[in-house]
Protein backbone atom coordinates (compact mmCIF):
# COMPACT_ATOMS: atom_id res chain seq x y z
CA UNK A 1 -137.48 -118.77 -54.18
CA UNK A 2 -139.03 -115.98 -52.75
CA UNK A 3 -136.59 -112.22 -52.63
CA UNK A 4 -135.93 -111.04 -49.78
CA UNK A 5 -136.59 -107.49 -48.55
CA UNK A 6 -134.74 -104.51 -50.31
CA UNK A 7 -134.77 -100.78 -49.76
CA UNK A 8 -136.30 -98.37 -52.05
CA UNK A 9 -136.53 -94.55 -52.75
CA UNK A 10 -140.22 -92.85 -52.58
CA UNK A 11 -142.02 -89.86 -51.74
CA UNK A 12 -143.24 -90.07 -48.44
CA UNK A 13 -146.99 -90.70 -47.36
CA UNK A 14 -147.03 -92.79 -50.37
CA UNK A 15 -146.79 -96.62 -51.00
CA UNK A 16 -144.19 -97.55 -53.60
CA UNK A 17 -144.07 -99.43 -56.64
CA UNK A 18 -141.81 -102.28 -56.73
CA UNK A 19 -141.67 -105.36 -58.77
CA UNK A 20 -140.18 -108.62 -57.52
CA UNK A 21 -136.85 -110.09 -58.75
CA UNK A 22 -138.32 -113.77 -58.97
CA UNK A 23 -138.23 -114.01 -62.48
CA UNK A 24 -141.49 -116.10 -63.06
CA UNK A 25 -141.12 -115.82 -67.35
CA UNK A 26 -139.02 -118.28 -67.93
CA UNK A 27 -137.28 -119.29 -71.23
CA UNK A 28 -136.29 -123.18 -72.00
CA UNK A 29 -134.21 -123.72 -74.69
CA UNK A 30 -132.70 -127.21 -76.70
CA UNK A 31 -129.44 -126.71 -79.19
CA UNK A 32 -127.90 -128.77 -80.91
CA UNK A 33 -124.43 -128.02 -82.67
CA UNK A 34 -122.82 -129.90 -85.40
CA UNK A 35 -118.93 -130.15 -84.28
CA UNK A 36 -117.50 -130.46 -88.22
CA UNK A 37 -118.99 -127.30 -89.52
CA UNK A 38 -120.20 -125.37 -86.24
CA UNK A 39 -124.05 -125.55 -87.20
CA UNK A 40 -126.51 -125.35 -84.41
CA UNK A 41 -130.20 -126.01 -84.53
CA UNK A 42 -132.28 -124.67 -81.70
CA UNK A 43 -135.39 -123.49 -80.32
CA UNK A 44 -137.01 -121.42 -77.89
CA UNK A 45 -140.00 -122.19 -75.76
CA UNK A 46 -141.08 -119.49 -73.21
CA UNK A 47 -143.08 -120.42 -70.13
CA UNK A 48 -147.17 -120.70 -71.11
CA UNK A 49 -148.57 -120.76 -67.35
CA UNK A 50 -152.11 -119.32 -69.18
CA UNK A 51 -151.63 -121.81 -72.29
CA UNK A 52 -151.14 -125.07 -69.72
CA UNK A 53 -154.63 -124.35 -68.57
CA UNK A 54 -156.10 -124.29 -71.24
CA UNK A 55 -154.74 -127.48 -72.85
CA UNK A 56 -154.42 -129.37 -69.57
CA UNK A 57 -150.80 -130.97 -70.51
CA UNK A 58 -148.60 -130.75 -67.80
CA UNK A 59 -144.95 -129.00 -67.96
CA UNK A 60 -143.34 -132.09 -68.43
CA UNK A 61 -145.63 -133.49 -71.05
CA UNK A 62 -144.93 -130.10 -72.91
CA UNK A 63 -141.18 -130.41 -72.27
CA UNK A 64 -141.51 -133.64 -74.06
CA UNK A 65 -143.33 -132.36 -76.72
CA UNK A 66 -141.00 -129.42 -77.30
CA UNK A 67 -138.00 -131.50 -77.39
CA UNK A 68 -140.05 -133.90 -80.08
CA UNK A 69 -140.25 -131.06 -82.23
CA UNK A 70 -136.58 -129.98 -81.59
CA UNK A 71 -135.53 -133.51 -82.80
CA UNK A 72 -137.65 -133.05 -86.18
CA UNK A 73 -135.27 -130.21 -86.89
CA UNK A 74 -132.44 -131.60 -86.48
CA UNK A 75 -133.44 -134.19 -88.36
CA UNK A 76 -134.53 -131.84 -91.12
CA UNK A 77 -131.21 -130.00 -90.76
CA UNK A 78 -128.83 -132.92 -91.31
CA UNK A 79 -130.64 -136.08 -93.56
CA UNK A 80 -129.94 -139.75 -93.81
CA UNK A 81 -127.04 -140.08 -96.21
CA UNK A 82 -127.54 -143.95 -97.09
């Protein structure tokens, strides 16, 4: 989405300063909460425009990969009890 127009204060004869309110840095997160003892196991991936190029994986093939590791710790976190 693209803001729309908004007035500003300045000092006149010069151009302004103004940042946009599009929010481009984007943070994804996974959780995962145990119900019986109120544990929760997350993680945090912040958008990586400048890392995608450089690796060449797409955002969902890095979606997938960040939930991959996400399910390794929850994993970690609660065991096999058999």
């Amino acid at each position: 989405m693209v803001p729309t127009l908004t007035a500003t204060l300045g000092v006149k004869g010069r151009r302004p300063v103004i940042g946009t309110r599009d929010c481009k840095d984007v943070v994804h997160t996974f959780a995962s909460a145990d119900l019986t003892t109120g544990a929760v196991t997350s993680r945090l991936y912040g958008s990586r425009t400048r890392a995608r190029r450089k690796d060449g994986l797409s955002k969902t093939k890095r979606m997938q990969v960040a939930f991959a590791h996400h399910l390794l710790d929850v994993a970690r976190a609660y065991p096999a009890t058999a």
